[in-house]
C-alpha atoms as a PDB file:
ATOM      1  CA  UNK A   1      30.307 136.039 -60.435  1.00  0.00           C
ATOM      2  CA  UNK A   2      28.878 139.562 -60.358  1.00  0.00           C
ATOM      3  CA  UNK A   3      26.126 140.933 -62.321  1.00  0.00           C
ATOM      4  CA  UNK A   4      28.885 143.365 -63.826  1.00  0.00           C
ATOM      5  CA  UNK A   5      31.226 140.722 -64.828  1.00  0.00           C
ATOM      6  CA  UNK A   6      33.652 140.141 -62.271  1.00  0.00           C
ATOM      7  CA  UNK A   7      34.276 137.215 -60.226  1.00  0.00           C
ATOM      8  CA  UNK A   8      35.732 138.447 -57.026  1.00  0.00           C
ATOM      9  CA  UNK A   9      34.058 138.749 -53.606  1.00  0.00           C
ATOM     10  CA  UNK A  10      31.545 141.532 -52.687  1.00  0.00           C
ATOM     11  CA  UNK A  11      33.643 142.274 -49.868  1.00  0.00           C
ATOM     12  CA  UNK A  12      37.024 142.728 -52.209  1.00  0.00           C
ATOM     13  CA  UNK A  13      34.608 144.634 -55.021  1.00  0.00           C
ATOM     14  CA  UNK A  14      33.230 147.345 -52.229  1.00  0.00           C
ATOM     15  CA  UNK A  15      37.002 148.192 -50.407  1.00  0.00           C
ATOM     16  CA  UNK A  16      38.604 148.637 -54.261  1.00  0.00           C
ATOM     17  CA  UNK A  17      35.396 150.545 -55.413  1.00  0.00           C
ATOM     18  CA  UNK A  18      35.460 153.046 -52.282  1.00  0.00           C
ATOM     19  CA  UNK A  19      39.294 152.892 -52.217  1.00  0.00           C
ATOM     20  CA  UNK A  20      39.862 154.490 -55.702  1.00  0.00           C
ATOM     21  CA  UNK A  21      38.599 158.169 -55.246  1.00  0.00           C
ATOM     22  CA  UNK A  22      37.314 157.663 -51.768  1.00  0.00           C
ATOM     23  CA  UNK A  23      33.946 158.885 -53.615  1.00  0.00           C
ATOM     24  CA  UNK A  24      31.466 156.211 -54.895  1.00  0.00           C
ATOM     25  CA  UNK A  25      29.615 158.259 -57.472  1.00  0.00           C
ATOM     26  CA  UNK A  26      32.941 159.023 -59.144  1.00  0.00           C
ATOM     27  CA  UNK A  27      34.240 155.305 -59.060  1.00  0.00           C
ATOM     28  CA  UNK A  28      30.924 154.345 -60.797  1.00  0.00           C
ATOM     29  CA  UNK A  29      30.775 157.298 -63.255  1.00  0.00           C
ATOM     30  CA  UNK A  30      34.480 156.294 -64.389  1.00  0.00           C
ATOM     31  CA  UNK A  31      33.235 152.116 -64.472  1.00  0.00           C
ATOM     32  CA  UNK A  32      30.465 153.032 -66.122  1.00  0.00           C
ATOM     33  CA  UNK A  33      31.862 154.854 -68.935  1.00  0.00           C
ATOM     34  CA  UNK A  34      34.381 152.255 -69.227  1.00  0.00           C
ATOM     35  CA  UNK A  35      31.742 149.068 -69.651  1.00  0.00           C
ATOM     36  CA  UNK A  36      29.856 151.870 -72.425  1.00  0.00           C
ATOM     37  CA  UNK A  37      32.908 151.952 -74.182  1.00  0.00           C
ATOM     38  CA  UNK A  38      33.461 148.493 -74.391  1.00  0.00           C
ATOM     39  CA  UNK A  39      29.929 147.909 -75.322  1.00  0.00           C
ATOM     40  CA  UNK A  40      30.140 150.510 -77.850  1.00  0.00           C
ATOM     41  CA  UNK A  41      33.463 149.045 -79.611  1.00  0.00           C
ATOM     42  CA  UNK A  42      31.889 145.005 -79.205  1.00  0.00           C
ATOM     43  CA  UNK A  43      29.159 146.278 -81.488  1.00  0.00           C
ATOM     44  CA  UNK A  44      30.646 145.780 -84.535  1.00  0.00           C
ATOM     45  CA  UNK A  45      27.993 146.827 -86.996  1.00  0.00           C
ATOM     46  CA  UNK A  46      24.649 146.498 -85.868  1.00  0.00           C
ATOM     47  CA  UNK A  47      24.447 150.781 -86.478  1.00  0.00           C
ATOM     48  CA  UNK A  48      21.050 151.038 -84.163  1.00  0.00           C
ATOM     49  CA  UNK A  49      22.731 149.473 -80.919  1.00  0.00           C
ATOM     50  CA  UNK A  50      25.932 151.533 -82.247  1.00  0.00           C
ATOM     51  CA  UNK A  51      24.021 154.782 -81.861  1.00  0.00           C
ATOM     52  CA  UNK A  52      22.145 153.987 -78.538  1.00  0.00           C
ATOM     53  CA  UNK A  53      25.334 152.858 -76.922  1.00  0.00           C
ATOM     54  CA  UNK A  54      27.047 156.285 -78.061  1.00  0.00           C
ATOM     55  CA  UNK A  55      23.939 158.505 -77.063  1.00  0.00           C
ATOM     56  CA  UNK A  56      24.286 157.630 -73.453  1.00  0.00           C
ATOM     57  CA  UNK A  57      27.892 157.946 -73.452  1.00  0.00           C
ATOM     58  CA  UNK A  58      27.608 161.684 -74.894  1.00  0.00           C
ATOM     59  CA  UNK A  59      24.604 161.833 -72.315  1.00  0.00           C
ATOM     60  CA  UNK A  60      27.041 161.316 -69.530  1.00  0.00           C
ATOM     61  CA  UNK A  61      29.762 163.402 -71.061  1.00  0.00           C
ATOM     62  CA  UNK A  62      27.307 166.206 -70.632  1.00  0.00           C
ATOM     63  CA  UNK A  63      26.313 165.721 -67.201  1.00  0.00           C
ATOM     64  CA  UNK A  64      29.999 165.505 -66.522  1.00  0.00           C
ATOM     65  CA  UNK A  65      30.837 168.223 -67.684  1.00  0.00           C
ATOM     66  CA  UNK A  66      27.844 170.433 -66.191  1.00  0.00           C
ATOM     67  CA  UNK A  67      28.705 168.877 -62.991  1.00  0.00           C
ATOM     68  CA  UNK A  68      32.481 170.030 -63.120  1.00  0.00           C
ATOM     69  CA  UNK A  69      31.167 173.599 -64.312  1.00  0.00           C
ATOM     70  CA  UNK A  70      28.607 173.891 -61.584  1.00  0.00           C
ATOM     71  CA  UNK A  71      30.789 172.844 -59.294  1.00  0.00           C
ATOM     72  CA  UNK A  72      33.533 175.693 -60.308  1.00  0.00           C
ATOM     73  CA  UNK A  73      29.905 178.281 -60.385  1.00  0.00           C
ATOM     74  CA  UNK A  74      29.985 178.403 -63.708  1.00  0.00           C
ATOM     75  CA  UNK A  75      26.493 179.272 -64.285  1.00  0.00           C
ATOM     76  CA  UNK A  76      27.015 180.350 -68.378  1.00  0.00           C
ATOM     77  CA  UNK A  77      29.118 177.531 -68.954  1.00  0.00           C
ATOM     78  CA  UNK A  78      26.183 175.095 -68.534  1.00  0.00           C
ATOM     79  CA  UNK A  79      23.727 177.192 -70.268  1.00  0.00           C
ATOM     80  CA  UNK A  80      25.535 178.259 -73.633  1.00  0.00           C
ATOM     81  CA  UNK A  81      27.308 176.743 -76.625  1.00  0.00           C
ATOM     82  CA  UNK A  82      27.255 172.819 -77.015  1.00  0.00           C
ATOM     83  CA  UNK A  83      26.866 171.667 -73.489  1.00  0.00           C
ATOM     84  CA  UNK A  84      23.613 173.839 -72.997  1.00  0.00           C
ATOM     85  CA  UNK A  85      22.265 172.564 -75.954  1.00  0.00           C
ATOM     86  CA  UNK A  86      22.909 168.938 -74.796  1.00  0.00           C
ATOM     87  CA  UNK A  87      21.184 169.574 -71.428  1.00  0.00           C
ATOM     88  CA  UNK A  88      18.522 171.761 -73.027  1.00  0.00           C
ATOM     89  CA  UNK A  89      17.856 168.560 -75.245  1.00  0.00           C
ATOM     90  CA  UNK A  90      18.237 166.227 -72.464  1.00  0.00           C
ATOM     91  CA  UNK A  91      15.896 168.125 -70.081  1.00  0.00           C
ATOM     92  CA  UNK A  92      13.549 168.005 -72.260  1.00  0.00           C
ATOM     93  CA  UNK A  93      13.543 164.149 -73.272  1.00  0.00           C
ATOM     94  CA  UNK A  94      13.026 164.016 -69.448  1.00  0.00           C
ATOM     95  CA  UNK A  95      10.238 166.324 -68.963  1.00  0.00           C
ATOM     96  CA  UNK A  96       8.191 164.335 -72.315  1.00  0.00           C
ATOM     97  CA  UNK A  97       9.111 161.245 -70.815  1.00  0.00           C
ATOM     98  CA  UNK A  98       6.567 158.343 -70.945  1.00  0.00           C
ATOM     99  CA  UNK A  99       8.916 155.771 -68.891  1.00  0.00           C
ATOM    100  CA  UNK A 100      10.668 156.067 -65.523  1.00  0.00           C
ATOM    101  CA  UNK A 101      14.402 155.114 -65.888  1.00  0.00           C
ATOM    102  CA  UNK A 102      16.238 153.173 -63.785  1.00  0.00           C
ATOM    103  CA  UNK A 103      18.175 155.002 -60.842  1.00  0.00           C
ATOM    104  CA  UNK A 104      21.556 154.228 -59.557  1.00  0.00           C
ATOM    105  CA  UNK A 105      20.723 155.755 -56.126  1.00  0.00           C
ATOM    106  CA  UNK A 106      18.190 154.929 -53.022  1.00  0.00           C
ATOM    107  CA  UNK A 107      17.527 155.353 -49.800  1.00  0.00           C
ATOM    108  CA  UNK A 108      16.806 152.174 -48.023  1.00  0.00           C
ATOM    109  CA  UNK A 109      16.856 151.701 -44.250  1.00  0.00           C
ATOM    110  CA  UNK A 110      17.498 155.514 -43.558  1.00  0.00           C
ATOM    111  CA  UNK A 111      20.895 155.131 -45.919  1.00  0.00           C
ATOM    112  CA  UNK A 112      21.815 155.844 -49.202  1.00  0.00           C
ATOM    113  CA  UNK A 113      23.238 153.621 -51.270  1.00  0.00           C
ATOM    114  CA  UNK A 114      24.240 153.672 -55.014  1.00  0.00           C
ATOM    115  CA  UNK A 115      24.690 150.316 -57.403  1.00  0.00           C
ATOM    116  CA  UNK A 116      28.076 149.848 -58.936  1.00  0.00           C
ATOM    117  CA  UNK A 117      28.451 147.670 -61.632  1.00  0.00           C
ATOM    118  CA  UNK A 118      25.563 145.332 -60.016  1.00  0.00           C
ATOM    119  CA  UNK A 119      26.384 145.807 -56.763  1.00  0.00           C
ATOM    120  CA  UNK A 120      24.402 147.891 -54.322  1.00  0.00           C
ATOM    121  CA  UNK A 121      27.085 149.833 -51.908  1.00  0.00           C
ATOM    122  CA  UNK A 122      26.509 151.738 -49.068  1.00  0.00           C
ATOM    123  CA  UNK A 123      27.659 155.227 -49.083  1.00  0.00           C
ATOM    124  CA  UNK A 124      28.498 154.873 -45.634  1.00  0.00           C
ATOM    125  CA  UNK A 125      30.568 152.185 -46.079  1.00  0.00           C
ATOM    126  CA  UNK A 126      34.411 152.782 -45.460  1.00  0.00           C
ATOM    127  CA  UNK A 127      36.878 149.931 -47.027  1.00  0.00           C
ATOM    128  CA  UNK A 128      38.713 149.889 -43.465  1.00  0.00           C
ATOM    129  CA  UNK A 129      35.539 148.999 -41.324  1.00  0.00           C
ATOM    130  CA  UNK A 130      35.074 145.278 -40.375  1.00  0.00           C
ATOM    131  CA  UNK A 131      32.611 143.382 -42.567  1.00  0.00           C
ATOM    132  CA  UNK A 132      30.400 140.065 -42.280  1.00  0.00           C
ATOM    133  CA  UNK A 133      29.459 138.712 -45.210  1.00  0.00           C
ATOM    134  CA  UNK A 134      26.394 136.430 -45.440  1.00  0.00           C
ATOM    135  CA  UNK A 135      25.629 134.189 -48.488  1.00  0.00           C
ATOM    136  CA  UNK A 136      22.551 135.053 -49.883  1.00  0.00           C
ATOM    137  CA  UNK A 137      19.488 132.520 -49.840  1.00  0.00           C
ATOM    138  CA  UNK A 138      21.487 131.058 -47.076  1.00  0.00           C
ATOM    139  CA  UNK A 139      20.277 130.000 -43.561  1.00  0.00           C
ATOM    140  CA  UNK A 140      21.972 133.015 -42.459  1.00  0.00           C
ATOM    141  CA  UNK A 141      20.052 135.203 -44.882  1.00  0.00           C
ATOM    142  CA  UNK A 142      16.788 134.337 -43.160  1.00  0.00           C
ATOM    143  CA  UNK A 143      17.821 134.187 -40.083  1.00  0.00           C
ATOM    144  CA  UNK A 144      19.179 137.904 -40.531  1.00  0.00           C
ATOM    145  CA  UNK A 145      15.727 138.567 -42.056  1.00  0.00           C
ATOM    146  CA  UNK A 146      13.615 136.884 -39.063  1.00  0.00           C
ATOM    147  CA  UNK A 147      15.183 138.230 -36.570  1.00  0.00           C
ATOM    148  CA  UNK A 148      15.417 142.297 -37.542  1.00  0.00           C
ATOM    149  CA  UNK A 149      12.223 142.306 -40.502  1.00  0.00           C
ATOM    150  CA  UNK A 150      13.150 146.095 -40.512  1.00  0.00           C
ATOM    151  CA  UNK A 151      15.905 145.378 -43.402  1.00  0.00           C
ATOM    152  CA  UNK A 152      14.196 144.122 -45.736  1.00  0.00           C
ATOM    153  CA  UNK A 153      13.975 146.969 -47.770  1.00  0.00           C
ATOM    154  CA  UNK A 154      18.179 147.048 -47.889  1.00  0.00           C
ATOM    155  CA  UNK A 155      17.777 142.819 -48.647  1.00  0.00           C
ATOM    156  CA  UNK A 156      15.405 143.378 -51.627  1.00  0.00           C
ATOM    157  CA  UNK A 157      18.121 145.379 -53.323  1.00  0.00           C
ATOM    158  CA  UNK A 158      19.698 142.221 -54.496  1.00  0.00           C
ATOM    159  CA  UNK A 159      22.401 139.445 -53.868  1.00  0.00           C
ATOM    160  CA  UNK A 160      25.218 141.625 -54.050  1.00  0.00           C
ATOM    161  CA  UNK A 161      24.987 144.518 -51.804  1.00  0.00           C
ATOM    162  CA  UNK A 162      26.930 146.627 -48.888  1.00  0.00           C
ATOM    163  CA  UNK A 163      24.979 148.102 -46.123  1.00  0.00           C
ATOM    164  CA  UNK A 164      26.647 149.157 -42.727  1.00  0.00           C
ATOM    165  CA  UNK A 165      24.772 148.009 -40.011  1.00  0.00           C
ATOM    166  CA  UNK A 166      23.811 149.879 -36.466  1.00  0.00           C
ATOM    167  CA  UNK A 167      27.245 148.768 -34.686  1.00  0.00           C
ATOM    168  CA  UNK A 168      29.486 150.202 -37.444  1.00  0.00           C
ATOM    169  CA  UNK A 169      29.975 146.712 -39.649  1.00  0.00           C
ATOM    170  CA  UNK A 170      29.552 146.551 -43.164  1.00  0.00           C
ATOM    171  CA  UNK A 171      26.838 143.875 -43.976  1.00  0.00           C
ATOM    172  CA  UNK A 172      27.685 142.220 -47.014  1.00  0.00           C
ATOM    173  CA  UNK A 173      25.510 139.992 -48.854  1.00  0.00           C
ATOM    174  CA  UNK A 174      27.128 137.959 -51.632  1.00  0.00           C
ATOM    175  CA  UNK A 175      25.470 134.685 -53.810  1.00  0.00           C
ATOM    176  CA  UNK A 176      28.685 133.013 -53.794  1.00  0.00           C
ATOM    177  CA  UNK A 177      30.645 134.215 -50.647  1.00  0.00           C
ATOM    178  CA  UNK A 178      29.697 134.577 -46.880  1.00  0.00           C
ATOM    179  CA  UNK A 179      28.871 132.813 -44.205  1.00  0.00           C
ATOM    180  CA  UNK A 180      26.060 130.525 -44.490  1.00  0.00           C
ATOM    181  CA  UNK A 181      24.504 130.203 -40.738  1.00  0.00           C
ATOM    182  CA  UNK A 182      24.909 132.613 -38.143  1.00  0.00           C
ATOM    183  CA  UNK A 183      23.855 132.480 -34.690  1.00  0.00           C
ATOM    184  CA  UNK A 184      21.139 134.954 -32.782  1.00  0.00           C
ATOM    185  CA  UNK A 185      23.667 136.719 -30.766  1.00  0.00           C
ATOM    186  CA  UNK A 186      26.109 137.658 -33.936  1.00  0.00           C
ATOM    187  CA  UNK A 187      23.116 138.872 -35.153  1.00  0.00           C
ATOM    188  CA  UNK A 188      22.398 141.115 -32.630  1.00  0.00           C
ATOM    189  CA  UNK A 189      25.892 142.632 -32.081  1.00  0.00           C
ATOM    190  CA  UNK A 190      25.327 143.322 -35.437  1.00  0.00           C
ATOM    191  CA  UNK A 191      22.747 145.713 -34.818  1.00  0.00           C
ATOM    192  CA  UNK A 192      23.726 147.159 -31.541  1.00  0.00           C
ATOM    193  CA  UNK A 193      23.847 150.766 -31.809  1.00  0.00           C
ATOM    194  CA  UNK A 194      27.212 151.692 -31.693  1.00  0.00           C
ATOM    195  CA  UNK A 195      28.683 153.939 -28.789  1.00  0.00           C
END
């Protein structure tokens, strides 16, 4: 089961999430605003969670929409009316901040990767490359670990999470999928540089 609810495979989550729009960030902006929603409607009438759950979805309705005007260079747009006083509001909550907030990006093992309904995902990662998928905890797992100590950074992201390796192969690790033992040499074609 993934954090997020599902209960396929890593693998199968990753190739449908990069599939969609061929662009992660907009994959998880749309699941996102989708599991708010939900939340939102679940709520019933507990009024406090109500008005939490519908801040944050007006919160992204504003970046959204300052992202699509920035990206036509529509400076004005995102500095007048409504949506400028949303991100005047917002920018401000930000800089009087007391609290980090979680992010849904960072850079581990000279990659970038961005976590989609619980699962951390490569940006790299293409839904045609080959993948091996390693339980996590397993034998595997350490052995991975042991031999190249150099990713554990992208391990300590969590049990679900792509990474594409040197050679070009999406690593997947999974807590209820993957192989569970792998030998010294599959390890290392895993991180042969590719040509």
């Amino acid at each position: 089961m993934l954090p997020g609810g599902g209960s396929q495979p890593v693998t199968r989550f990753a190739q449908e999430m990069r599939g969609k729009d061929d662009d992660l960030g907009l994959s998880r902006g749309k699941l996102e605003e989708k599991q708010l929603r939900k939340l939102a409607d679940g709520l019933g009438e507990r009024e406090a969670d109500k008005k939490a759950l519908y801040s944050a979805i007006i919160q992204k309705e504003a970046y959204d929409q300052a992202n699509e005007a920035l990206k036509r260079r529509d400076l004005r747009g995102v500095q007048t009316e409504k949506l400028g006083v949303e991100l005047s509001i917002q920018m401000n909550n930000l800089r009087n901040q007391n609290r980090l907030s979680n992010t849904a990006l960072r850079q581990v093992a000279g990659r970038n990767c961005l976590e989609i309904g619980g699962v951390w995902i490569d940006e790299a990662f293409n839904a045609k490359m080959p993948t091996l998928a390693v339980q996590a905890q397993s034998d595997a797992y350490f052995r991975l670990l042991e031999r190249h100590p150099e990713i554990k950074p992208v391990l300590q992201l969590g049990n679900y999470l792509v990474w594409v390796a040197p050679s070009g192969t999406a690593l997947v690790i999974d807590a209820n999928d993957g192989k569970k033992d792998l030998t010294y040499a599959e390890i290392d074609k895993l991180f042969e540089a590719k040509k």
